[in-house]
N, C-alpha and C. Protein backbone atom coordinates (compact mmCIF):
# COMPACT_ATOMS: atom_id res chain seq x y z
N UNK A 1 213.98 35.67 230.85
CA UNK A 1 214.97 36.02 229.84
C UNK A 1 216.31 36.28 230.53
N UNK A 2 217.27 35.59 229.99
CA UNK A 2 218.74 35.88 230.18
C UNK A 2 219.18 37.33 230.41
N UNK A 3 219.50 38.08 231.02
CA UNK A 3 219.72 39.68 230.98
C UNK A 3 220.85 39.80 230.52
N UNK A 4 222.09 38.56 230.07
CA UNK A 4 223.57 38.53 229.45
C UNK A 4 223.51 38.22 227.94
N UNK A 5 221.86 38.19 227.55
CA UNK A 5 222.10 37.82 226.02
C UNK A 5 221.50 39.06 225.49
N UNK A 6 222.10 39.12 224.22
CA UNK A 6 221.81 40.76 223.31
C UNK A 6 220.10 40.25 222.67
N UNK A 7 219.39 40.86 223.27
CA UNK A 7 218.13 40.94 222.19
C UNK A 7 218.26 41.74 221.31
N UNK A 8 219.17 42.43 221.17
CA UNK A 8 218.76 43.37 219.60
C UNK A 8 219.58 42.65 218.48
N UNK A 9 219.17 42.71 217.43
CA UNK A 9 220.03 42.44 215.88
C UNK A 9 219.96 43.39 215.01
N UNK A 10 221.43 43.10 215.02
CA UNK A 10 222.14 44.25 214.23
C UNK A 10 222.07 43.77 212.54
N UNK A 11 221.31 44.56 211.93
CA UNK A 11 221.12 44.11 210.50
C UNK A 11 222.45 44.79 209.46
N UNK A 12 223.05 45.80 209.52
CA UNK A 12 224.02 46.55 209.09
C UNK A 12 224.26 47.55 209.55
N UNK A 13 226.09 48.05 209.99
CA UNK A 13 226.37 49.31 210.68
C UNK A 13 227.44 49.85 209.79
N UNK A 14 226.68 51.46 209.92
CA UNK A 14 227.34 52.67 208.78
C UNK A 14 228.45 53.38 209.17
N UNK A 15 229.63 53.55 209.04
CA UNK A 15 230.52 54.54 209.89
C UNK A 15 229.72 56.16 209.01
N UNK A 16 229.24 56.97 210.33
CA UNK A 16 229.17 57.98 209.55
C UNK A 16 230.26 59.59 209.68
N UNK A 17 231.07 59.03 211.21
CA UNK A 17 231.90 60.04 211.63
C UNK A 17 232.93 59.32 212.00
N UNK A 18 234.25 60.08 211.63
CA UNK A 18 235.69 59.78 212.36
C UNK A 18 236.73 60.52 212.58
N UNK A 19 236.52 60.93 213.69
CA UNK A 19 237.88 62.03 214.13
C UNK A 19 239.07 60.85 215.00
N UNK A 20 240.31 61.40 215.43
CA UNK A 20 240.87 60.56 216.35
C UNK A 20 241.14 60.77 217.50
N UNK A 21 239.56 60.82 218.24
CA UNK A 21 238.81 60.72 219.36
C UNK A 21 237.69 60.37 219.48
N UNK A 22 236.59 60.25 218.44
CA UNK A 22 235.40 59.29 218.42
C UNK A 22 235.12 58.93 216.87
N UNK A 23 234.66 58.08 217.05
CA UNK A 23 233.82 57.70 215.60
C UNK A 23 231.94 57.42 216.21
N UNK A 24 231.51 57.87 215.05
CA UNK A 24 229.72 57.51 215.17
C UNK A 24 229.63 56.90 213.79
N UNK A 25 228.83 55.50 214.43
CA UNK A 25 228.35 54.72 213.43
C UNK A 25 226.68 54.80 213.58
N UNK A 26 226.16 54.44 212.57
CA UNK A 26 224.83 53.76 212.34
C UNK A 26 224.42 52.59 212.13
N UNK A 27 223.45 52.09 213.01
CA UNK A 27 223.32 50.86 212.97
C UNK A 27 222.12 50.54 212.65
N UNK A 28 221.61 49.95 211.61
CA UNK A 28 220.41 49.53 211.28
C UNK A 28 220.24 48.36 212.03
N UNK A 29 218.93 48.12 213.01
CA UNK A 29 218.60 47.01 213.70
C UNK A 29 217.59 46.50 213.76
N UNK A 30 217.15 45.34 214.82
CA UNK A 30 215.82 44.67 214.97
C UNK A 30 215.52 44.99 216.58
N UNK A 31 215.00 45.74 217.16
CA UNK A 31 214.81 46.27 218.59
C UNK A 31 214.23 45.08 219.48
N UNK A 32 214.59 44.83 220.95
CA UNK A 32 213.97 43.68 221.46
C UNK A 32 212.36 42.94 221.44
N UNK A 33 211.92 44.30 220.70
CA UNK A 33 210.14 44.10 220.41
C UNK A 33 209.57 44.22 218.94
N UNK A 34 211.25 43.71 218.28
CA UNK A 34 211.21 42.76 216.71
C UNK A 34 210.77 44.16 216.18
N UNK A 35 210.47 45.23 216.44
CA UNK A 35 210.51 46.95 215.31
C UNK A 35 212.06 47.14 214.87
N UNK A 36 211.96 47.71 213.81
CA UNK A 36 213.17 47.86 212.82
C UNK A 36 213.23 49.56 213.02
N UNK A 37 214.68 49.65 213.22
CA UNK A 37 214.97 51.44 213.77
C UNK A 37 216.57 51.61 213.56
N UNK A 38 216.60 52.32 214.05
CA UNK A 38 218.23 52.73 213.86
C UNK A 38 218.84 53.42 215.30
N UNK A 39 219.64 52.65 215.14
CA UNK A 39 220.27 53.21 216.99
C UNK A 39 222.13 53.93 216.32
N UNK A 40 221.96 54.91 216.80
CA UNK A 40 223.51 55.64 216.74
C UNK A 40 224.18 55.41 217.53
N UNK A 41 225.93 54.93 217.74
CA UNK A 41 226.84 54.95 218.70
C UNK A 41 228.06 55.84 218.61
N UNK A 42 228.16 56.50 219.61
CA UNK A 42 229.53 57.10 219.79
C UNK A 42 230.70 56.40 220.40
N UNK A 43 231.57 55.66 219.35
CA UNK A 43 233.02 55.15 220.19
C UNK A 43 233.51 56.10 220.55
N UNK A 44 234.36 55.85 221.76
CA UNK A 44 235.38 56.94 222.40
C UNK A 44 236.70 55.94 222.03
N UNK A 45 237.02 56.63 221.41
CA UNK A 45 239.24 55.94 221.25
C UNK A 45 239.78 55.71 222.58
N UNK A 46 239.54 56.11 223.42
CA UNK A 46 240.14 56.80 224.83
C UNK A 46 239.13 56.12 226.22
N UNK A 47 239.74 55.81 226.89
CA UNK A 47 238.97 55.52 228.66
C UNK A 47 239.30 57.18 229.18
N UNK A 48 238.09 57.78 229.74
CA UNK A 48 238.05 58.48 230.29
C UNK A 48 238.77 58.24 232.15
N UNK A 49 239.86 59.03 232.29
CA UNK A 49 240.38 58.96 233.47
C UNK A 49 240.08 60.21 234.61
N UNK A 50 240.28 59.87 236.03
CA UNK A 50 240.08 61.25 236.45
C UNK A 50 240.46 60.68 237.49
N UNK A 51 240.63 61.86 238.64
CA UNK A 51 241.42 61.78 239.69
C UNK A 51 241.17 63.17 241.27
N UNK A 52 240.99 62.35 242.11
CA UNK A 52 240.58 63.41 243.16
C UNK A 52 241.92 63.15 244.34
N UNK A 53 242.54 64.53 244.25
CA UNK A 53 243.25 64.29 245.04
C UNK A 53 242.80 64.86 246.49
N UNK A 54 243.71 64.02 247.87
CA UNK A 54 243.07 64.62 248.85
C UNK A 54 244.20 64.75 249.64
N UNK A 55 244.51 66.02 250.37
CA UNK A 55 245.58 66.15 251.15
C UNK A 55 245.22 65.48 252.66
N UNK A 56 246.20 65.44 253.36
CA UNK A 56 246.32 65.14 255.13
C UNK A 56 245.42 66.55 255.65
N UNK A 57 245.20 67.53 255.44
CA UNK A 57 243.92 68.41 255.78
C UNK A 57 243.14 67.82 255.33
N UNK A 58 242.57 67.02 254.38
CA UNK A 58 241.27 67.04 254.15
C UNK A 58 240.91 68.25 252.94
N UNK A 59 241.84 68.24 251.85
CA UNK A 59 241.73 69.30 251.07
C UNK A 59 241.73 68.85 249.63
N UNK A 60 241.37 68.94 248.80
CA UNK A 60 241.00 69.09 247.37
C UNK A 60 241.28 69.66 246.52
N UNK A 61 241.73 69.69 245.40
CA UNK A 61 241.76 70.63 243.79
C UNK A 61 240.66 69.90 242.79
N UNK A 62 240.06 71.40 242.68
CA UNK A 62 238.93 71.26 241.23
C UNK A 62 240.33 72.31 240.49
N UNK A 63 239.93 71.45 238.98
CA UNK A 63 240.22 72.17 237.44
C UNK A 63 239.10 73.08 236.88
N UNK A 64 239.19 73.93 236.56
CA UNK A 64 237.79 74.57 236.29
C UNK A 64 238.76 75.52 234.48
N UNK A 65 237.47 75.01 233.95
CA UNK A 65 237.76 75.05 232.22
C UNK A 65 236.61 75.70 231.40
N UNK A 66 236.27 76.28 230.43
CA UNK A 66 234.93 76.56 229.71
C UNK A 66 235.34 75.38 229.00
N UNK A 67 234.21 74.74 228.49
CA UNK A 67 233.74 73.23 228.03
C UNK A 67 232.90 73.59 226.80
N UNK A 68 233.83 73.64 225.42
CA UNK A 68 233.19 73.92 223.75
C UNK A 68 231.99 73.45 223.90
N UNK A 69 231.43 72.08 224.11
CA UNK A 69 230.20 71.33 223.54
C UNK A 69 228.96 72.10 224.91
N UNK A 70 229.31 72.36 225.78
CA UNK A 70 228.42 73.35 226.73
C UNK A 70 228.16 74.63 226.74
N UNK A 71 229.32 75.17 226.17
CA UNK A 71 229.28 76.46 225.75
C UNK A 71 229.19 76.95 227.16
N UNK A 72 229.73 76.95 228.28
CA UNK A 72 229.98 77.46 229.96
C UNK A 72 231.25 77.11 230.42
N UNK A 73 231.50 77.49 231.40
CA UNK A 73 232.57 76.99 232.24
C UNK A 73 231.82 75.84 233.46
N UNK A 74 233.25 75.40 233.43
CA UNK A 74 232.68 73.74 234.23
C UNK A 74 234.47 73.43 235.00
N UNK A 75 233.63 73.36 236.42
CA UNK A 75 234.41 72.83 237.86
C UNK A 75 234.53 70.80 237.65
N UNK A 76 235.87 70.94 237.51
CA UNK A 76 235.75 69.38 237.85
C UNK A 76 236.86 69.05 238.41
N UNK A 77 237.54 67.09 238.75
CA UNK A 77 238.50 66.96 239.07
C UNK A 77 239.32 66.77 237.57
N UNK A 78 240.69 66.97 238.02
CA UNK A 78 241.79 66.52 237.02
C UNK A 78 241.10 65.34 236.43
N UNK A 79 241.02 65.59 234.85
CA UNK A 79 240.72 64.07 234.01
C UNK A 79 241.20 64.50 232.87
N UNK A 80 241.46 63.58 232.15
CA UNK A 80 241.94 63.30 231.02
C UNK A 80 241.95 62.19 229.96
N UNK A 81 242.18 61.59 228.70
CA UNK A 81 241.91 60.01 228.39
C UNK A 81 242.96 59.41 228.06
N UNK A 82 243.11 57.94 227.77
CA UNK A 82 243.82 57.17 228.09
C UNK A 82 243.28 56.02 227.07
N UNK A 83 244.26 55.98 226.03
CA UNK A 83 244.10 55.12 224.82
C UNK A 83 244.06 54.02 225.19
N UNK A 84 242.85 52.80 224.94
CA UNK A 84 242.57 51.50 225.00
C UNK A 84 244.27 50.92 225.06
N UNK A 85 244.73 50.09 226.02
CA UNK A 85 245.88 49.21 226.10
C UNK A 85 246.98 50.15 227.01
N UNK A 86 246.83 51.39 227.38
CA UNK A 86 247.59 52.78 228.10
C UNK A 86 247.03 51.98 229.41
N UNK A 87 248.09 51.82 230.31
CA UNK A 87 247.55 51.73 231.99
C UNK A 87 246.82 52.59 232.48
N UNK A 88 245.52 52.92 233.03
CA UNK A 88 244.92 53.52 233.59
C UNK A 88 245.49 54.40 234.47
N UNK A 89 246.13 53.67 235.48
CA UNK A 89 246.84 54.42 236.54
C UNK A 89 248.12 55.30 236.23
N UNK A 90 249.31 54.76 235.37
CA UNK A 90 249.80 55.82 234.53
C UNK A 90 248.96 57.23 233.98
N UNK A 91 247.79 56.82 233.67
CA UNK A 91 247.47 58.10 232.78
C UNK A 91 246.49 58.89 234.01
N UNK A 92 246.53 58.69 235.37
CA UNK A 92 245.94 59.23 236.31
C UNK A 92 247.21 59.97 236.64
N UNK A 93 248.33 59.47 236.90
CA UNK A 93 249.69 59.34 237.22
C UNK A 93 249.89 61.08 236.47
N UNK A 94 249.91 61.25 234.93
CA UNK A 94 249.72 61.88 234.12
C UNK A 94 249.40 63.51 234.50
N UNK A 95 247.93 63.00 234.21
CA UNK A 95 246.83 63.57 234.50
C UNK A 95 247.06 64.61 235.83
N UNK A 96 247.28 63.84 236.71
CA UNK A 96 247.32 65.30 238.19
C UNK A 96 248.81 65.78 237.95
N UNK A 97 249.32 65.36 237.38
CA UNK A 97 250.72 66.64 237.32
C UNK A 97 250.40 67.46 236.17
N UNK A 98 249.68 67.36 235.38
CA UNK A 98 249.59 68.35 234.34
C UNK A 98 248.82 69.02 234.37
N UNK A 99 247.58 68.63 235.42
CA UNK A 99 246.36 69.96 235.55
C UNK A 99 246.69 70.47 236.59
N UNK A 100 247.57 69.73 237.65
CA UNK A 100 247.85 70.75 239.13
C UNK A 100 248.71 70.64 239.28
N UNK A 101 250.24 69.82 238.82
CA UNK A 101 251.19 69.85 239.55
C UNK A 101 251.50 69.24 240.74
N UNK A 102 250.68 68.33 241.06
CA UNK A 102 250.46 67.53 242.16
C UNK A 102 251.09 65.90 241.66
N UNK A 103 251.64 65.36 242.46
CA UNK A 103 252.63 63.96 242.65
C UNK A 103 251.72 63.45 243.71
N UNK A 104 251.67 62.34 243.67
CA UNK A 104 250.76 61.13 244.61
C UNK A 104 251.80 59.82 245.24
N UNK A 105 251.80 59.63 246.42
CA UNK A 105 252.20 58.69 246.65
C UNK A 105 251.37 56.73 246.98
N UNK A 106 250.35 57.54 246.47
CA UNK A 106 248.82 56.52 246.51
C UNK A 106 248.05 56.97 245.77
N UNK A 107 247.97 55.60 244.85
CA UNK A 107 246.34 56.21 244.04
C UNK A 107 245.27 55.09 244.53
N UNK A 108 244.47 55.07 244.74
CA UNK A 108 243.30 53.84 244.85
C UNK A 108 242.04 53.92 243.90
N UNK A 109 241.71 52.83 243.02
CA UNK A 109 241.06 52.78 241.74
C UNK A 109 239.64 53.01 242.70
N UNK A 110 238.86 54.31 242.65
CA UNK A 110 237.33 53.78 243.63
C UNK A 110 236.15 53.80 242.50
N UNK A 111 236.22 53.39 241.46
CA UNK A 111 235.05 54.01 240.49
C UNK A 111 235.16 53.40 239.34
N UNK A 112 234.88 52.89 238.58
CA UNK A 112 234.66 52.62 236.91
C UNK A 112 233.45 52.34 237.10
N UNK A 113 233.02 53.45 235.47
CA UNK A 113 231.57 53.63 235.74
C UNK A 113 231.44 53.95 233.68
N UNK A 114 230.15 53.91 233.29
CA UNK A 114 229.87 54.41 231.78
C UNK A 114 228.88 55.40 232.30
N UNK A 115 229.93 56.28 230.88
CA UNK A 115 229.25 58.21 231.60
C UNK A 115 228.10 58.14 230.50
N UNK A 116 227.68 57.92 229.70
CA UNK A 116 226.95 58.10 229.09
C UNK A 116 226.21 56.75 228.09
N UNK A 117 225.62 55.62 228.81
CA UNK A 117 225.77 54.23 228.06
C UNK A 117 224.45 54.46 227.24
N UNK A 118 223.53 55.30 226.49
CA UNK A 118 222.49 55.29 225.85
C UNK A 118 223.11 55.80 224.49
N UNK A 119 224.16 56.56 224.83
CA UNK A 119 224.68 57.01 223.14
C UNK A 119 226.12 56.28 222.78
N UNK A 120 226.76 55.97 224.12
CA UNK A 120 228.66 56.20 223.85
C UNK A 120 228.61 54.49 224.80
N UNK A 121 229.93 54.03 224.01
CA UNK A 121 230.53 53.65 225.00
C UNK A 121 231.57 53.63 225.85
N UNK A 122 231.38 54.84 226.33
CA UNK A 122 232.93 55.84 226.73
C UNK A 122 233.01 54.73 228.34
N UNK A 123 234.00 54.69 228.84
CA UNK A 123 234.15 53.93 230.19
C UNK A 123 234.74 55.13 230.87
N UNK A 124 234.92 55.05 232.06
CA UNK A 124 235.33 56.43 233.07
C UNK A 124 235.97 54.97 234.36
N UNK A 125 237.03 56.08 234.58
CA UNK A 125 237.80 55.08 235.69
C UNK A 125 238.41 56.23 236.56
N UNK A 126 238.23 56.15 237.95
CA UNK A 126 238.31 57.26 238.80
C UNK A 126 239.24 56.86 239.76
N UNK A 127 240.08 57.87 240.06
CA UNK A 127 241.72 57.23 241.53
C UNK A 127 241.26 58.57 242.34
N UNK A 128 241.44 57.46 243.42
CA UNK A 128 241.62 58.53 245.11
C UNK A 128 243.04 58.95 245.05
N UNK A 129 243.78 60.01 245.06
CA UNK A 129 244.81 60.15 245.33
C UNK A 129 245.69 60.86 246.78
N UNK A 130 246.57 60.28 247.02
CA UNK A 130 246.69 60.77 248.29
C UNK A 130 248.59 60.68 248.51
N UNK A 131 248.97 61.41 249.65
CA UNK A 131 250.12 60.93 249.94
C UNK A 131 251.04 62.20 248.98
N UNK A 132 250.46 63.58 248.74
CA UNK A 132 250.82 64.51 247.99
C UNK A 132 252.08 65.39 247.90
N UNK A 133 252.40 65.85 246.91
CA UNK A 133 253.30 66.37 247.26
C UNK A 133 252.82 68.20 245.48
N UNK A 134 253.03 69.27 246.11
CA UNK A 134 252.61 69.87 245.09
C UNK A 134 253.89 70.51 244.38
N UNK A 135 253.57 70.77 243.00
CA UNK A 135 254.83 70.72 242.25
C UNK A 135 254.05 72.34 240.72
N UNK A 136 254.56 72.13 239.77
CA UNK A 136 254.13 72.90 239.23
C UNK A 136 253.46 72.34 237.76
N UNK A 137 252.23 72.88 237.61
CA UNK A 137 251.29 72.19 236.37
C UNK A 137 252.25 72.22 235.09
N UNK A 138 251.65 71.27 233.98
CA UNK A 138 252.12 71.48 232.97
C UNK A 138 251.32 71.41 231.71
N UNK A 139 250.19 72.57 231.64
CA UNK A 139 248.91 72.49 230.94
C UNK A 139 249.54 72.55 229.45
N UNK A 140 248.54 71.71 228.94
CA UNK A 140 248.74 71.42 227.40
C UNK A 140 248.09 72.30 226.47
N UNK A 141 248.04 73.04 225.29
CA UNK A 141 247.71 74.19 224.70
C UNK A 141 246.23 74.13 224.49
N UNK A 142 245.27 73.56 225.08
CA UNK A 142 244.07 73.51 224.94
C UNK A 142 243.20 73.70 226.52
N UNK A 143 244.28 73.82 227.04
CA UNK A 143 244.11 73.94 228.53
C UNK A 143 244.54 75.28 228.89
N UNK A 144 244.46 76.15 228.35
CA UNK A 144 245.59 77.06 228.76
C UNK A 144 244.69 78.12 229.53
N UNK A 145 243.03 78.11 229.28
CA UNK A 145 242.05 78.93 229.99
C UNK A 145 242.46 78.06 231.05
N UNK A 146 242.88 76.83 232.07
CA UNK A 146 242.00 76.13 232.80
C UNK A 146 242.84 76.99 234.07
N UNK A 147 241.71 76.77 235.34
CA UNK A 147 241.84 77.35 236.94
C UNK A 147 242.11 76.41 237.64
N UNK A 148 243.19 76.42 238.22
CA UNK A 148 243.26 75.56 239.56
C UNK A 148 242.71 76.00 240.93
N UNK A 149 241.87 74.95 241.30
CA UNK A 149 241.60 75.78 242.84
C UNK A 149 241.50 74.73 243.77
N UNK A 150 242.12 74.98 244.91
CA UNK A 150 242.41 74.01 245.79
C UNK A 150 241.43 74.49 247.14
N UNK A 151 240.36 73.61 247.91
CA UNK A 151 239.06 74.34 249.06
C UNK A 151 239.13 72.57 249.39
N UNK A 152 238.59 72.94 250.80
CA UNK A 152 238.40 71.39 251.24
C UNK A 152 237.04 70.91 250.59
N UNK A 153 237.81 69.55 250.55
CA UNK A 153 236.76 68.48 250.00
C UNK A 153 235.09 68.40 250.35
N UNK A 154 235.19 69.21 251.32
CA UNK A 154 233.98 69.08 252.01
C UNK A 154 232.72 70.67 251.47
N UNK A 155 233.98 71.52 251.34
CA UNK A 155 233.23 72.21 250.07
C UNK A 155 233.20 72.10 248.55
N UNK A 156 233.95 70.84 248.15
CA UNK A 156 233.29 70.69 246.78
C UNK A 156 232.63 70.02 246.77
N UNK A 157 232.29 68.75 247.91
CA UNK A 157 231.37 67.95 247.73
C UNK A 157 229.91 68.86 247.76
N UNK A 158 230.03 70.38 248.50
CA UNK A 158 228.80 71.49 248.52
C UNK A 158 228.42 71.31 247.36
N UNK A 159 229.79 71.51 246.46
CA UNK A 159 229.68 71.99 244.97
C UNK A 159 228.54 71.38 244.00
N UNK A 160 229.03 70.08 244.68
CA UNK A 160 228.37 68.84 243.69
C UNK A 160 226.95 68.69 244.20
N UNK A 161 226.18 69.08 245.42
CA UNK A 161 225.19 68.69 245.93
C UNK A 161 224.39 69.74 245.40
N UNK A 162 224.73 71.48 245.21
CA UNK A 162 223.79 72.66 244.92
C UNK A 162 223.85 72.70 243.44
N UNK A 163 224.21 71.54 242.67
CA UNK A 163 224.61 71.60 240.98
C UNK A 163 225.66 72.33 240.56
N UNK A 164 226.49 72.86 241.35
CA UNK A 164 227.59 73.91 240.78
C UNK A 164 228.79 72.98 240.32
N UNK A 165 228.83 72.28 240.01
CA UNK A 165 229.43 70.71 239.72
C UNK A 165 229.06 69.87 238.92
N UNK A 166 228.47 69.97 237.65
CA UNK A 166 227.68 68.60 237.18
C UNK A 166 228.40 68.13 235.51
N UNK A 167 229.71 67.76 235.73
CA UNK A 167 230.31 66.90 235.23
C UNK A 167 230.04 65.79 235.89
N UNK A 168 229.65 64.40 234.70
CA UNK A 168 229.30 63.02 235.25
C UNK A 168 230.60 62.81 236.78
N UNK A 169 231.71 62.70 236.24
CA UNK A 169 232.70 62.30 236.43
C UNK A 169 232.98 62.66 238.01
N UNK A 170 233.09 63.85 237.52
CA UNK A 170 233.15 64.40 239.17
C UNK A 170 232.14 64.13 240.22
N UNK A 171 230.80 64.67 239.78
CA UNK A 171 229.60 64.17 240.20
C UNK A 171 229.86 62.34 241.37
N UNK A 172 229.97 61.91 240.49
CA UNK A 172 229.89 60.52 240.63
C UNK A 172 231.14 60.08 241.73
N UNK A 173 232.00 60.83 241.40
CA UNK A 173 233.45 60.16 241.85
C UNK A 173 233.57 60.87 243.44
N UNK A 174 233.19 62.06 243.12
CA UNK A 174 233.26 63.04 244.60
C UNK A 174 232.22 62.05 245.82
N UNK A 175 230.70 61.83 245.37
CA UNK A 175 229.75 60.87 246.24
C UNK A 175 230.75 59.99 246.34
N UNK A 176 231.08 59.30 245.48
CA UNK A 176 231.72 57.61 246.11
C UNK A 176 232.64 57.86 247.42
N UNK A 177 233.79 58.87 247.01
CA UNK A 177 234.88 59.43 247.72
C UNK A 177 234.73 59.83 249.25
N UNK A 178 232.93 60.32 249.12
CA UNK A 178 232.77 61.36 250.40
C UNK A 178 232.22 59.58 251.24
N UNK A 179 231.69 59.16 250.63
CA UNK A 179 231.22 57.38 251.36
C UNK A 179 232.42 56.49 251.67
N UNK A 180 233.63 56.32 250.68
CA UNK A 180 234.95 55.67 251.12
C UNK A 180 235.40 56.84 252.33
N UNK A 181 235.62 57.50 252.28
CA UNK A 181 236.07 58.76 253.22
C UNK A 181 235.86 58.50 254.49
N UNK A 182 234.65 58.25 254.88
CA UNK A 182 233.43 58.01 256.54
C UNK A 182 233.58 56.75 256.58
N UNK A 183 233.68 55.85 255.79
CA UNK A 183 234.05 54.59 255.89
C UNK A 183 235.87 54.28 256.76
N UNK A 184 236.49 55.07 256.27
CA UNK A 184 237.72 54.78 256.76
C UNK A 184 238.15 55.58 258.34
């Protein structure tokens, strides 16, 4: 079997939610083993962006925020989203001056990845940033709990290894980072 052709059929899809940041539809279907079920999707409006910056020490900023749908606080890098047809790198560009105040003179794309492909089809696109210069944040009114904290990279990658870290995003982006890193 082709692994590029869709075995499922889609018999009719329901919008049942729409904010302007996701919609969830319902999709009545035919599953690859011809059973009839219903599969739910979450569109995301938005590419999930994010961004690890790294100084000439070898140093790092996590954002650290309480997160509504977790109901905890949660350590991550600067991210933010970025409306389908918005340059990616602009909205990375964005993104680290408004959660840290930090300017980049290099970003390098190391990551596009789907954070969640069983429910959403949210995309995530991740920049190395480097070449820094620090300046002053400019948090947006929903941000206004969030912590900046700047520790070398080498202790957040701790972060991410003992679970004290488990945003996809970061998760994912910090490993790649700590492998491009030893590589160079």
């Amino acid at each position: 079997m082709n692994s590029k052709n869709n075995p499922w059929t889609t018999l009719k899809s329901t919008l049942k939610y729409d904010n302007p940041w996701i919609e969830v539809v319902e999709h009545d279907v035919i599953n690859p083993g011809g059973g009839k079920g219903i599969y739910g999707k979450v569109h995301f409006k938005n590419q999930a962006i994010g961004v690890i910056p790294i100084d000439d020490e070898g140093n790092t900023w996590l954002v650290g925020q309480y997160r509504y749908t977790l109901d905890q606080f949660s350590w991550e890098m600067p991210e933010g989203g970025a409306p389908y047809g918005e340059d990616a790198l602009e909205t990375a560009k964005r993104e680290l001056k408004e959660e840290t105040g930090l300017t980049a003179t290099s970003f390098e794309p190391i990551l596009t990845m789907h954070n969640s492909n069983s429910v959403t089809d949210e995309i995530a696109h991740i920049f190395l940033a480097t070449g820094l210069t620090q300046g002053e944040a400019e948090l947006e009114e929903s941000e206004s709990d969030m912590v900046i904290k700047k520790l070398p990279f080498s202790e957040a990658l701790d972060m991410v290894m003992k679970g004290e870290i488990t945003d996809s995003m970061t998760v994912a982006g910090f490993l790649k980072a700590s492998i491009i890193m030893k590589i160079k």
